[in-house]
C-alpha atoms as a PDB file:
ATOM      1  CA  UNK A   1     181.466 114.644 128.164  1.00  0.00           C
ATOM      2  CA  UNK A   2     181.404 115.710 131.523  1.00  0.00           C
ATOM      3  CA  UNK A   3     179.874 112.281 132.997  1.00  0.00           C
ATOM      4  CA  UNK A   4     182.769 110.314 130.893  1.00  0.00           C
ATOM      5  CA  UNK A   5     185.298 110.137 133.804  1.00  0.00           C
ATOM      6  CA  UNK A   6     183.068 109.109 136.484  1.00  0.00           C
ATOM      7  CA  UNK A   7     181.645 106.229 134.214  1.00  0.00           C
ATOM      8  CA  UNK A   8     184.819 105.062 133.355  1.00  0.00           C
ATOM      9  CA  UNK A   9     186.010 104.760 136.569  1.00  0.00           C
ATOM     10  CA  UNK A  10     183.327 102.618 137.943  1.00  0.00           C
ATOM     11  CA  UNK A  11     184.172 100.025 134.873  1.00  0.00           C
ATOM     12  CA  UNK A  12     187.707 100.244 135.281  1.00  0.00           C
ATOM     13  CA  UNK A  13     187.582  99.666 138.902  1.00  0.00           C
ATOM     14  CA  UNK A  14     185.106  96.738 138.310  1.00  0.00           C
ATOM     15  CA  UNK A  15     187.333  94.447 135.484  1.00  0.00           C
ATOM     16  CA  UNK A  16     190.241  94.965 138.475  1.00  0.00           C
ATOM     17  CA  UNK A  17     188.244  93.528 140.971  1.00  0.00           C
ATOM     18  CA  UNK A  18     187.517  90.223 138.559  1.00  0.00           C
ATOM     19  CA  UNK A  19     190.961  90.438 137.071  1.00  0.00           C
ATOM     20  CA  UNK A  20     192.221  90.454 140.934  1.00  0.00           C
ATOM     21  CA  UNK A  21     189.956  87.919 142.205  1.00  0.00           C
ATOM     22  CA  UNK A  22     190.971  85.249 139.140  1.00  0.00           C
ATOM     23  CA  UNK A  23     194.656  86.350 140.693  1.00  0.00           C
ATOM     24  CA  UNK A  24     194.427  85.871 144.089  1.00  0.00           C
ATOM     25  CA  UNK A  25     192.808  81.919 142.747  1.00  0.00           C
ATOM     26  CA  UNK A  26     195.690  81.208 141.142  1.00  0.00           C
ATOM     27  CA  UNK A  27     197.854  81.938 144.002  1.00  0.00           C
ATOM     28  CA  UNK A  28     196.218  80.236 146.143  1.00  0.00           C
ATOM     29  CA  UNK A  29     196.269  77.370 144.053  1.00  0.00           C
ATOM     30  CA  UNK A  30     200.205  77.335 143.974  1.00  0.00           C
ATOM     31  CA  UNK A  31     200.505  78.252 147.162  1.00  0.00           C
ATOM     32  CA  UNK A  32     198.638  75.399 148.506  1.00  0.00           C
ATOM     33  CA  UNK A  33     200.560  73.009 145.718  1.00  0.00           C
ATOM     34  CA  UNK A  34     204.076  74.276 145.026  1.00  0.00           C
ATOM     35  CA  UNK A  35     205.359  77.435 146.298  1.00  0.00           C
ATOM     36  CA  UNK A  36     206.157  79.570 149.452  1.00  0.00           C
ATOM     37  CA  UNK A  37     204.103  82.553 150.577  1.00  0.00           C
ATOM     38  CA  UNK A  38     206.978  84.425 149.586  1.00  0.00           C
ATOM     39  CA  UNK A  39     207.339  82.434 145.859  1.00  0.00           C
ATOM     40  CA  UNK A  40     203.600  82.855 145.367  1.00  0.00           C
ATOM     41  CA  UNK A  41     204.112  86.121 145.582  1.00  0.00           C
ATOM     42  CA  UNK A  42     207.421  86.731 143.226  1.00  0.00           C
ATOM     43  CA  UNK A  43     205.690  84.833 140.855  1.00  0.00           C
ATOM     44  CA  UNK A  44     203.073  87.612 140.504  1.00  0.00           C
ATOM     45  CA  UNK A  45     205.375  89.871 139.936  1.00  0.00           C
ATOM     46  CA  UNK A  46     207.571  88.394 137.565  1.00  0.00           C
ATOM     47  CA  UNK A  47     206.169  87.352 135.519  1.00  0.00           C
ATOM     48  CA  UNK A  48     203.867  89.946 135.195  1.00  0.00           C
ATOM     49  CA  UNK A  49     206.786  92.434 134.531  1.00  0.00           C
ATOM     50  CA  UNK A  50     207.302  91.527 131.007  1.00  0.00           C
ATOM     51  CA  UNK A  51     203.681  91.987 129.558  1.00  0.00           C
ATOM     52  CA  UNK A  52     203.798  95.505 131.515  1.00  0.00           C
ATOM     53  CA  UNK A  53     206.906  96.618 130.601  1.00  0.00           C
ATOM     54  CA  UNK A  54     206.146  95.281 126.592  1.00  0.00           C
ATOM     55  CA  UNK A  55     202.790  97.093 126.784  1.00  0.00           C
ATOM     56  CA  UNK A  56     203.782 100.375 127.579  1.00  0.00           C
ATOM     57  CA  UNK A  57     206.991 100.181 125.337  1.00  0.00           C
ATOM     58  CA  UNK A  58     204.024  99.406 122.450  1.00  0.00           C
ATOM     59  CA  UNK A  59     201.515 102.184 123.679  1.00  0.00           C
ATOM     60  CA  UNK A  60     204.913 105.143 123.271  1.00  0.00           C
ATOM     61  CA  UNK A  61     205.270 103.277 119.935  1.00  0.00           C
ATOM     62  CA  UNK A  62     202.268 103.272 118.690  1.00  0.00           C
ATOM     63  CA  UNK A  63     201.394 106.583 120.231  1.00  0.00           C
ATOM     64  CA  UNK A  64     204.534 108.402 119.433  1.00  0.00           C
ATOM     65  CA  UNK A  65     204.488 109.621 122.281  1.00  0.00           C
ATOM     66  CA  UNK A  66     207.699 110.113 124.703  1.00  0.00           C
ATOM     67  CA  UNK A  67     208.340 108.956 128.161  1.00  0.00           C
ATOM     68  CA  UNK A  68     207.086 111.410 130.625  1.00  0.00           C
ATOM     69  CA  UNK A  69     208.744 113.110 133.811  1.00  0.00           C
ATOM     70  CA  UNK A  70     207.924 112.045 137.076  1.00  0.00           C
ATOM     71  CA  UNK A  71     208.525 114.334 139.829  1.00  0.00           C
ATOM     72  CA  UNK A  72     210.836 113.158 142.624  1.00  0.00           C
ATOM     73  CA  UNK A  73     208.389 112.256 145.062  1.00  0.00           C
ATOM     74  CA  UNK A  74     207.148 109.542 142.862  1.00  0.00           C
ATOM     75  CA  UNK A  75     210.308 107.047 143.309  1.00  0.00           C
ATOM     76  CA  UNK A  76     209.209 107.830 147.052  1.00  0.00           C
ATOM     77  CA  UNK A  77     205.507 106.617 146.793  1.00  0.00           C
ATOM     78  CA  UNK A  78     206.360 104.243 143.705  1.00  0.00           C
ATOM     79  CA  UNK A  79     208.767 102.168 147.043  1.00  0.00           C
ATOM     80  CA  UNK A  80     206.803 102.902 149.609  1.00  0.00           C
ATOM     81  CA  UNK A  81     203.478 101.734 147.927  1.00  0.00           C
ATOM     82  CA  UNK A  82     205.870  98.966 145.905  1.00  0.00           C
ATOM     83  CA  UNK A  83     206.773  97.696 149.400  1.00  0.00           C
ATOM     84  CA  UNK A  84     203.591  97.892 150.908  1.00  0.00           C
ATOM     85  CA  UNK A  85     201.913  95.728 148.405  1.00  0.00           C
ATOM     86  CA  UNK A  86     204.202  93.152 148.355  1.00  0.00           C
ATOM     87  CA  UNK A  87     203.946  92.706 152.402  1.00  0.00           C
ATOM     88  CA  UNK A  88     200.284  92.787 152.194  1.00  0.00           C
ATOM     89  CA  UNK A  89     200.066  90.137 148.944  1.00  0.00           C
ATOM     90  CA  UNK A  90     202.429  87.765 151.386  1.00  0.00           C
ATOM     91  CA  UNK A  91     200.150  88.225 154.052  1.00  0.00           C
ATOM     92  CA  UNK A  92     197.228  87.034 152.082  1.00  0.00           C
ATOM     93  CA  UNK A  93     198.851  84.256 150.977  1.00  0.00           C
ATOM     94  CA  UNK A  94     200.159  83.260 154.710  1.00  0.00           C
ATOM     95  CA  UNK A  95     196.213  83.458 155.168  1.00  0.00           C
ATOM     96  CA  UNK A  96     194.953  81.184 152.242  1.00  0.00           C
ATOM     97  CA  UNK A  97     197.168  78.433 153.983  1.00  0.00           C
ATOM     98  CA  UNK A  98     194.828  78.785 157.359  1.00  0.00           C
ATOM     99  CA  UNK A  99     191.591  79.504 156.109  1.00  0.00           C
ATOM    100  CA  UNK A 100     188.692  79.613 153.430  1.00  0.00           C
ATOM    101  CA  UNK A 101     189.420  81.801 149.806  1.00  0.00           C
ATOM    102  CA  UNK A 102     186.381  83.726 150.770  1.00  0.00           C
ATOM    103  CA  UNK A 103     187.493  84.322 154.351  1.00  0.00           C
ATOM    104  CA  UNK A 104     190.718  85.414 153.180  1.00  0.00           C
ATOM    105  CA  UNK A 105     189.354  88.460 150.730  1.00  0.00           C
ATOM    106  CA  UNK A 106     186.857  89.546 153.607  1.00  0.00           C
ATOM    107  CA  UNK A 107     189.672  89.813 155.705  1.00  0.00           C
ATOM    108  CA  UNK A 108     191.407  92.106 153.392  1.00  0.00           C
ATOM    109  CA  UNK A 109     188.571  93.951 153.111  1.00  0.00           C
ATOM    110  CA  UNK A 110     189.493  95.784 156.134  1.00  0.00           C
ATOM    111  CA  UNK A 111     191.318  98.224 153.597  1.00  0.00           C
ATOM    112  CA  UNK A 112     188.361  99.977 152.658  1.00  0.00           C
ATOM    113  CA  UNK A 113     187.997 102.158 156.144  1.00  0.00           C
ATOM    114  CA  UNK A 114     191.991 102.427 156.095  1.00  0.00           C
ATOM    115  CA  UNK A 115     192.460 104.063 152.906  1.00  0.00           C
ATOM    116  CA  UNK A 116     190.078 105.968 153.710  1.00  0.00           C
ATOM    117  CA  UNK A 117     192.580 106.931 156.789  1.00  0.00           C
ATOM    118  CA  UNK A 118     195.314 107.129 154.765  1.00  0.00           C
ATOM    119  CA  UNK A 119     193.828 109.106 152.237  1.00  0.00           C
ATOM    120  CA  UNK A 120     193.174 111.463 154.705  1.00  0.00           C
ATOM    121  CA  UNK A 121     196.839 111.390 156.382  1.00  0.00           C
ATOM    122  CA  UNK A 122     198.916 111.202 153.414  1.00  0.00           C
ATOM    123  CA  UNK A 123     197.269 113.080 150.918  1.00  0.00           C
ATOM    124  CA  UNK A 124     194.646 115.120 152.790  1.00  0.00           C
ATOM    125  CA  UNK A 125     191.857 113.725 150.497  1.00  0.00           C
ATOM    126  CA  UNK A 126     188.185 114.314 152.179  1.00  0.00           C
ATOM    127  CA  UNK A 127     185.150 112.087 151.517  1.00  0.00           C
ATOM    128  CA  UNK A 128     182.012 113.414 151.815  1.00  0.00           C
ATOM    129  CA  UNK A 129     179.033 112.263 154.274  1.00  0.00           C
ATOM    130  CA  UNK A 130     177.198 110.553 152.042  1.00  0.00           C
ATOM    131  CA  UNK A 131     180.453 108.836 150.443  1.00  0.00           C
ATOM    132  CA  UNK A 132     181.359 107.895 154.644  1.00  0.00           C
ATOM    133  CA  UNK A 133     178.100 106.597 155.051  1.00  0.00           C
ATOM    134  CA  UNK A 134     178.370 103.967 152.127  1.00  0.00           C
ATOM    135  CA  UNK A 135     181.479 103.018 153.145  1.00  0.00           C
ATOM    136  CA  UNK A 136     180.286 102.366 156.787  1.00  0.00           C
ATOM    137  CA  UNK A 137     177.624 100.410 155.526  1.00  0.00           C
ATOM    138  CA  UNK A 138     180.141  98.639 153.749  1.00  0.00           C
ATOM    139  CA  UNK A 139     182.358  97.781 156.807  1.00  0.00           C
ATOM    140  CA  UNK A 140     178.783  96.490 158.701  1.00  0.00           C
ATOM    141  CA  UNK A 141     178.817  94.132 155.898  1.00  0.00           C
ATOM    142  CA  UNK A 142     182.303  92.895 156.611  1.00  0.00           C
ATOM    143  CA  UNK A 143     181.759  92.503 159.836  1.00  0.00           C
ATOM    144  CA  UNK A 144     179.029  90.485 159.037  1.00  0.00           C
ATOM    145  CA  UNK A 145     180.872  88.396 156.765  1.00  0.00           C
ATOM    146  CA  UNK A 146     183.760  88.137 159.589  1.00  0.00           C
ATOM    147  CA  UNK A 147     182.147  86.219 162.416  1.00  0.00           C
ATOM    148  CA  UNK A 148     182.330  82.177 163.212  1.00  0.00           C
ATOM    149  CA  UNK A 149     180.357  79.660 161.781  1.00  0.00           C
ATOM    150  CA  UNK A 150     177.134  79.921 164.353  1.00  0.00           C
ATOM    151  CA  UNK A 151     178.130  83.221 165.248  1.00  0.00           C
ATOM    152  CA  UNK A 152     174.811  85.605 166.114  1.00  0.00           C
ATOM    153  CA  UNK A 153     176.937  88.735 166.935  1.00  0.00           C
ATOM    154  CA  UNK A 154     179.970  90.572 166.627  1.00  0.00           C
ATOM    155  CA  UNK A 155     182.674  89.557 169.010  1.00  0.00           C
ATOM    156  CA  UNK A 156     186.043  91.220 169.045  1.00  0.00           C
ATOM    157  CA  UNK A 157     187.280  88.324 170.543  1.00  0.00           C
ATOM    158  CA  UNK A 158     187.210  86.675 166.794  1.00  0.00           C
ATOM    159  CA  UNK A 159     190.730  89.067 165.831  1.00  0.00           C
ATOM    160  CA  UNK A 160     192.513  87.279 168.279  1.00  0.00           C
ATOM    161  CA  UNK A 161     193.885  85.168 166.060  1.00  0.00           C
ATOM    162  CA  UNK A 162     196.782  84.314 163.576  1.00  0.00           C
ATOM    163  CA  UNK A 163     194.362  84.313 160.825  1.00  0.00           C
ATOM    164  CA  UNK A 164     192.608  87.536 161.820  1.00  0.00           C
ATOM    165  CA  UNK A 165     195.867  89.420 162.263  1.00  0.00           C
ATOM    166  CA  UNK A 166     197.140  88.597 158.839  1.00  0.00           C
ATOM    167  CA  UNK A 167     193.994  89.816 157.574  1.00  0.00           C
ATOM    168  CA  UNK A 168     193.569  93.069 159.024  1.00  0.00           C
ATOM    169  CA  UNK A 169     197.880  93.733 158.150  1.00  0.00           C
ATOM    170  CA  UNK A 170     197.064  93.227 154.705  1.00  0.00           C
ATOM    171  CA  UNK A 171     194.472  95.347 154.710  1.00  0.00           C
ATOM    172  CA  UNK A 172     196.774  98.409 156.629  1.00  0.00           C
ATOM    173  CA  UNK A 173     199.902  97.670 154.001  1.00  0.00           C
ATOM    174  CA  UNK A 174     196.866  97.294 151.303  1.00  0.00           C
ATOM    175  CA  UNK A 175     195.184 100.812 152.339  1.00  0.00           C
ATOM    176  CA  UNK A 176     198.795 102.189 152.402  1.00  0.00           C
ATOM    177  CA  UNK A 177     200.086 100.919 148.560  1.00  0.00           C
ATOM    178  CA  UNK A 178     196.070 102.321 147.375  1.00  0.00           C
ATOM    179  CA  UNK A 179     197.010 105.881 148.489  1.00  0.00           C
ATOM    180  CA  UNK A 180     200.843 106.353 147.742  1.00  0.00           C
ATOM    181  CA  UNK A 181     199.861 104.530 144.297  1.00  0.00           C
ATOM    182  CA  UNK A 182     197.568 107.513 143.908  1.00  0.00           C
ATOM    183  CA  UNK A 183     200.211 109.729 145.081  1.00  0.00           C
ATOM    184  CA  UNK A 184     202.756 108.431 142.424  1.00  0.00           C
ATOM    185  CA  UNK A 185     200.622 108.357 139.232  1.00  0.00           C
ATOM    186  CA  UNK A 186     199.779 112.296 140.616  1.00  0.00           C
ATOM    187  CA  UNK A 187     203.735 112.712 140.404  1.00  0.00           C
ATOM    188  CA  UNK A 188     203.738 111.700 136.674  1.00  0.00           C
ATOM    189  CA  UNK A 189     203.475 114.586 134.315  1.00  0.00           C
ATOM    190  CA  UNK A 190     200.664 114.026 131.594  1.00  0.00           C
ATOM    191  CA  UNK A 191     197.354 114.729 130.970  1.00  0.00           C
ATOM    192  CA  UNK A 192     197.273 110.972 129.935  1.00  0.00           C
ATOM    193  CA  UNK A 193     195.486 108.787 132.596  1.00  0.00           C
ATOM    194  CA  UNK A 194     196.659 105.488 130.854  1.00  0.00           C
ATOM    195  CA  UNK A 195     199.935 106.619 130.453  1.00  0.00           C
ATOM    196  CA  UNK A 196     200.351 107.965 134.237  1.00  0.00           C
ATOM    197  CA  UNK A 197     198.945 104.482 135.000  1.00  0.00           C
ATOM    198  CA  UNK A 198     201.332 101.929 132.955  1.00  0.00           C
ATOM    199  CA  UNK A 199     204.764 104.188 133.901  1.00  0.00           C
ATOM    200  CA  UNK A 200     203.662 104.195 137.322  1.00  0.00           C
ATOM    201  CA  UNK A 201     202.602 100.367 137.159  1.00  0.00           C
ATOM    202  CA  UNK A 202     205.570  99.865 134.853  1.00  0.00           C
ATOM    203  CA  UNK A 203     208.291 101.319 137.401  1.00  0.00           C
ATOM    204  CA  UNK A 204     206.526  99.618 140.644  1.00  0.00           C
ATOM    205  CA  UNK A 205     206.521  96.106 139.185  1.00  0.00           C
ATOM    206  CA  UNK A 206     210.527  96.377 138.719  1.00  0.00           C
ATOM    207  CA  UNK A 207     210.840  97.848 141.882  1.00  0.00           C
ATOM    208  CA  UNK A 208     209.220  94.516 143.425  1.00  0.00           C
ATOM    209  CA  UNK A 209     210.534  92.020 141.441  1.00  0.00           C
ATOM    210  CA  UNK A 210     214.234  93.158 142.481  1.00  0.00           C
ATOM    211  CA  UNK A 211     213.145  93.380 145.888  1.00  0.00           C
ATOM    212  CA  UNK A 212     211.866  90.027 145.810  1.00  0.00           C
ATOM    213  CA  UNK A 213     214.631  88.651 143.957  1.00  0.00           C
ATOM    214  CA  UNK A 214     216.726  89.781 146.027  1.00  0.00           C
ATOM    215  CA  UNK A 215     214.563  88.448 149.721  1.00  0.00           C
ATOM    216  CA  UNK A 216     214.440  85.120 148.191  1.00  0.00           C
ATOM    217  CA  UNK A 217     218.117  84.791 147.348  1.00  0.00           C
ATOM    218  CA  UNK A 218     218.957  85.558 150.632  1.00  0.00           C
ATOM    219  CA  UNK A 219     215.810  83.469 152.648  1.00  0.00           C
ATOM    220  CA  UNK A 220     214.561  80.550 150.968  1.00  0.00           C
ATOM    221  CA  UNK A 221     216.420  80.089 147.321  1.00  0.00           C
ATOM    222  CA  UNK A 222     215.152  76.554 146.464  1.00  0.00           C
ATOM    223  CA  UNK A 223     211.714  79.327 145.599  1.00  0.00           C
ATOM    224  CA  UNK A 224     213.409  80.680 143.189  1.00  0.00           C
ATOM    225  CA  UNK A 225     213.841  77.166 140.739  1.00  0.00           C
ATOM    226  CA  UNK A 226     210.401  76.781 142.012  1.00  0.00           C
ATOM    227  CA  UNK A 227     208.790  79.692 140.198  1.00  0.00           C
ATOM    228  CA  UNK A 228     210.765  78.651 137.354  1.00  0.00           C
ATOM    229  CA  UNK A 229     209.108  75.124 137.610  1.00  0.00           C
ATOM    230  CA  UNK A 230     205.526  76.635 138.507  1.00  0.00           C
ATOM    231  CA  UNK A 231     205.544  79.098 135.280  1.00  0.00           C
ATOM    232  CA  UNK A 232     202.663  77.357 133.260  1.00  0.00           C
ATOM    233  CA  UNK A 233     200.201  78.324 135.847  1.00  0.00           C
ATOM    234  CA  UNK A 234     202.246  81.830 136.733  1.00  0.00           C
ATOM    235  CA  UNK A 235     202.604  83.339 133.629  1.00  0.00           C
ATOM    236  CA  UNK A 236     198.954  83.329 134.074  1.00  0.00           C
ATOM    237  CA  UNK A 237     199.112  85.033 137.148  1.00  0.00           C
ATOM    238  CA  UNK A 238     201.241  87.968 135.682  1.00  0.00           C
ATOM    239  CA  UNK A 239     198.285  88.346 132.902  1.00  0.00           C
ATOM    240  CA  UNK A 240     195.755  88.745 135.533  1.00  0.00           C
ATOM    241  CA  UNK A 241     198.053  90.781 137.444  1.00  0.00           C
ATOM    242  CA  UNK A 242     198.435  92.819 134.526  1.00  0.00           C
ATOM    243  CA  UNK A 243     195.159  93.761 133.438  1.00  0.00           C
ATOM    244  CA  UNK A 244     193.950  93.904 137.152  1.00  0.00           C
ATOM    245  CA  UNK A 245     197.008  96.021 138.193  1.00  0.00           C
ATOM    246  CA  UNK A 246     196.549  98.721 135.309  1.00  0.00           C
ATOM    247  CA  UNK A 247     192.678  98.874 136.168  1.00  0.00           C
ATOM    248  CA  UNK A 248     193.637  99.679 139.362  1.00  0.00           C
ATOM    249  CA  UNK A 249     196.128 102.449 138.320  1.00  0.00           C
ATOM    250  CA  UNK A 250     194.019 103.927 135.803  1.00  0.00           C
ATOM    251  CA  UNK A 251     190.996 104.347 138.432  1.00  0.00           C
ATOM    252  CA  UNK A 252     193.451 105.778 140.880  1.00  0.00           C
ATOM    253  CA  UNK A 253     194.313 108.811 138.353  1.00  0.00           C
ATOM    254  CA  UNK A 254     190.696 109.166 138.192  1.00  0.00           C
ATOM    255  CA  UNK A 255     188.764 108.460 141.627  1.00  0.00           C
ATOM    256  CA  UNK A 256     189.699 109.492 145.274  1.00  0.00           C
ATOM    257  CA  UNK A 257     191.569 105.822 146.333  1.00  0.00           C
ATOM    258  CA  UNK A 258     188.579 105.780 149.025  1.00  0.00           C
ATOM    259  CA  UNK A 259     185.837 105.552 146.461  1.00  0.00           C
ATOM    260  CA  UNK A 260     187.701 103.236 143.985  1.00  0.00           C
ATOM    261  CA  UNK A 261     189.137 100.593 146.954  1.00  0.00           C
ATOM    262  CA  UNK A 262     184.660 100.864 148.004  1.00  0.00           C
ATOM    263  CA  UNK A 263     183.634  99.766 144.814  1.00  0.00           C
ATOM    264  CA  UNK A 264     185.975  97.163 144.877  1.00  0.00           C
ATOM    265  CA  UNK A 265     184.348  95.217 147.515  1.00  0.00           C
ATOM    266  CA  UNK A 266     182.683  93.516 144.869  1.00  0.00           C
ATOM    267  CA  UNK A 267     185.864  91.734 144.921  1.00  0.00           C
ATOM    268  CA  UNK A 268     184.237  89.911 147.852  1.00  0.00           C
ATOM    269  CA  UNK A 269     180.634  88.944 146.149  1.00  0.00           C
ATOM    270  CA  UNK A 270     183.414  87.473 143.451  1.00  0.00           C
ATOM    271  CA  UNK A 271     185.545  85.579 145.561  1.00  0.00           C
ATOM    272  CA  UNK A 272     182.543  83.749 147.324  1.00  0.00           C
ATOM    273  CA  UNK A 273     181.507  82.642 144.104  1.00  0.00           C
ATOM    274  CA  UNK A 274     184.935  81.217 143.500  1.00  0.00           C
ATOM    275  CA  UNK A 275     184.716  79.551 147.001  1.00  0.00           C
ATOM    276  CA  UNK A 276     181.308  77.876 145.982  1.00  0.00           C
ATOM    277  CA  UNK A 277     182.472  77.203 142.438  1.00  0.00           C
ATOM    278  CA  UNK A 278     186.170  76.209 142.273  1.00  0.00           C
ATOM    279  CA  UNK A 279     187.249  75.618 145.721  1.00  0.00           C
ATOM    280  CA  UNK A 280     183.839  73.527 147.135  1.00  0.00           C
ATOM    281  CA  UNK A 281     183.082  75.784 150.393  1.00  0.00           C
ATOM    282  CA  UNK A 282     179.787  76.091 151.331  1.00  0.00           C
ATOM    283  CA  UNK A 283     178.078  79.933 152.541  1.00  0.00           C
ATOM    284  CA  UNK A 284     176.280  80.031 155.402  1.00  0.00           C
ATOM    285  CA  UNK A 285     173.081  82.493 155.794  1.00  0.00           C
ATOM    286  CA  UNK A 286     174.963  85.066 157.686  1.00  0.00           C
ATOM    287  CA  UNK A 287     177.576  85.028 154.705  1.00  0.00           C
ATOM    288  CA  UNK A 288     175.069  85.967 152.186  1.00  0.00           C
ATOM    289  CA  UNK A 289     173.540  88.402 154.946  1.00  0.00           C
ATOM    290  CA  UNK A 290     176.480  89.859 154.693  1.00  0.00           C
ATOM    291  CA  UNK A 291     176.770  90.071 150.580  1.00  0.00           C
ATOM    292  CA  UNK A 292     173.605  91.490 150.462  1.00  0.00           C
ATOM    293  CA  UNK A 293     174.522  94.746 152.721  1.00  0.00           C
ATOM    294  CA  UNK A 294     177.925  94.973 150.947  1.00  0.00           C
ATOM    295  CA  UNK A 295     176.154  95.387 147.679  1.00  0.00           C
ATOM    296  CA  UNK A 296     173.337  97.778 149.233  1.00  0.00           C
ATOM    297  CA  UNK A 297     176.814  99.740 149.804  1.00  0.00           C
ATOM    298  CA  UNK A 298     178.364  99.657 147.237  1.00  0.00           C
ATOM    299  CA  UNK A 299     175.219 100.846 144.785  1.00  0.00           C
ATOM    300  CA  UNK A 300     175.141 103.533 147.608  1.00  0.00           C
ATOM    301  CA  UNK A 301     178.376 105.017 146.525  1.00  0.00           C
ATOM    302  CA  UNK A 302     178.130 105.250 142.885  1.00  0.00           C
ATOM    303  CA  UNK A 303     174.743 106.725 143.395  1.00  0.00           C
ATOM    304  CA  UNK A 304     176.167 109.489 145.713  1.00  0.00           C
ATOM    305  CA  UNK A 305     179.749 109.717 143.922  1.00  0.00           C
END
């Protein structure tokens, strides 16, 4: 029983990096057709907020079990992370409007080594040497994965872009929502990871949705008839935000954020098979260079974890 946990989250944390990718398609796909940055990214939340909400109302039901406490500081990492998250998801979006699917998820990528960092400054979580190492190896692959078409090294002069700095911001806000998530599912008192996860998940996703109401009301409220209009292909989005959402939560309660946002790069190897599949773009040879370390790190850190 003692190897359960560490099993489980290693599949959890893999069906949220499919359930995410099949997302973060679907938003680009309105984006692109119909919607703002900013609708693309109510839409996710909306209409995801019903099939949470419903789901843990059913799991208390069926459980009998009652609605637990949740210590103050959870409101305070439940906005802050809430916040976070939507920032970052907008700044994704901005970025499937300038370049590639697959570009856009390696960009975001650069959350890995910053939850790592904000592990380490918000909730003074440690990874060990071995756990660093995979994850550096893991960054080498990103960086790989970064670079031009033709490109034969790594040249900082590549971030100066519009494209590059909405990648690495939704990475930072990304790294950010990954640890205070952790930090607010700690708050929640039960010994009941999937419980910890859906209230936690369950009092985020209302947080947002108000907050986003609220934004487009006041910026751009043609989006909100939009959504409306776009729900056929949303509602979809709020079932894969659902399932990948809760995976996420549940592998936070188990796994250090550092490890479980690591094994997540496999979100990457994912989204360039999207790219090829759905959305026509071809991979060059540094590309799949650059896949092939990212999965040499990623088997690296369950090994050592």
């Amino acid at each position: 029983m003692t190897h359960a946990l560490p099993d489980l989250w290693i599949l959890v944390t893999l069906a949220a990096a499919v359930f995410q990718t099949a997302r973060f398609m679907l938003q680009k796909y309105l984006a692109t057709a119909t919607l703002s940055a900013a609708g693309a990214t109510f839409a996710r939340f909306l209409y995801s907020a019903p099939f949470i909400i419903g789901g843990l109302a059913a799991y208390l039901g069926a459980s009998g079990t009652s609605l637990p406490q949740m210590a103050p500081r959870f409101w305070a990492y439940g906005l802050l992370g809430g916040t976070a998250q939507i920032l970052a998801t907008v700044c994704v979006v901005l970025l499937f409007k300038q370049r590639n699917f697959a570009v856009g998820i390696t960009f975001k990528k650069t959350e890995v080594i910053l939850t790592v960092l904000m592990g380490w400054l918000i909730l003074g979580e440690g990874v060990t040497g071995w756990g660093f190492a995979a994850i550096g190896l893991g960054v080498v692959g990103l960086l790989l994965l970064s670079g031009k078409k033709g490109s034969t090294g790594f040249h900082l002069g590549d971030l100066r872009n519009r494209a590059a700095g909405l990648g690495i911001a939704s990475g930072f806000l990304f790294a950010i929502s990954a640890v205070t998530y952790r930090g607010a599912t700690l708050a929640v008192t039960s010994e009941l990871p999937v419980l910890r996860a859906g209230v936690t998940l369950a009092a985020v996703v209302c947080m947002q949705s108000l907050i986003m109401a609220v934004w487009l009301r006041w910026r751009e409220p043609g989006q909100m008839g939009a959504v409306w209009q776009a729900r056929n292909v949303a509602v979809w989005i709020g079932l894969m935000s659902l399932g990948g959402s809760l995976c996420w939560f549940i592998a936070f309660t188990l796994e250090n954020a550092a490890y479980v946002k690591a094994l997540g790069q496999v979100e990457l190897i994912l989204s360039v098979a999207a790219s090829t599949l759905f959305f026509h773009e071809k991979i060059t040879g540094r590309e799949w260079a650059g896949m092939a370390v990212l999965v040499s790190s990623i088997l690296m850190l369950v090994l050592v974890t």
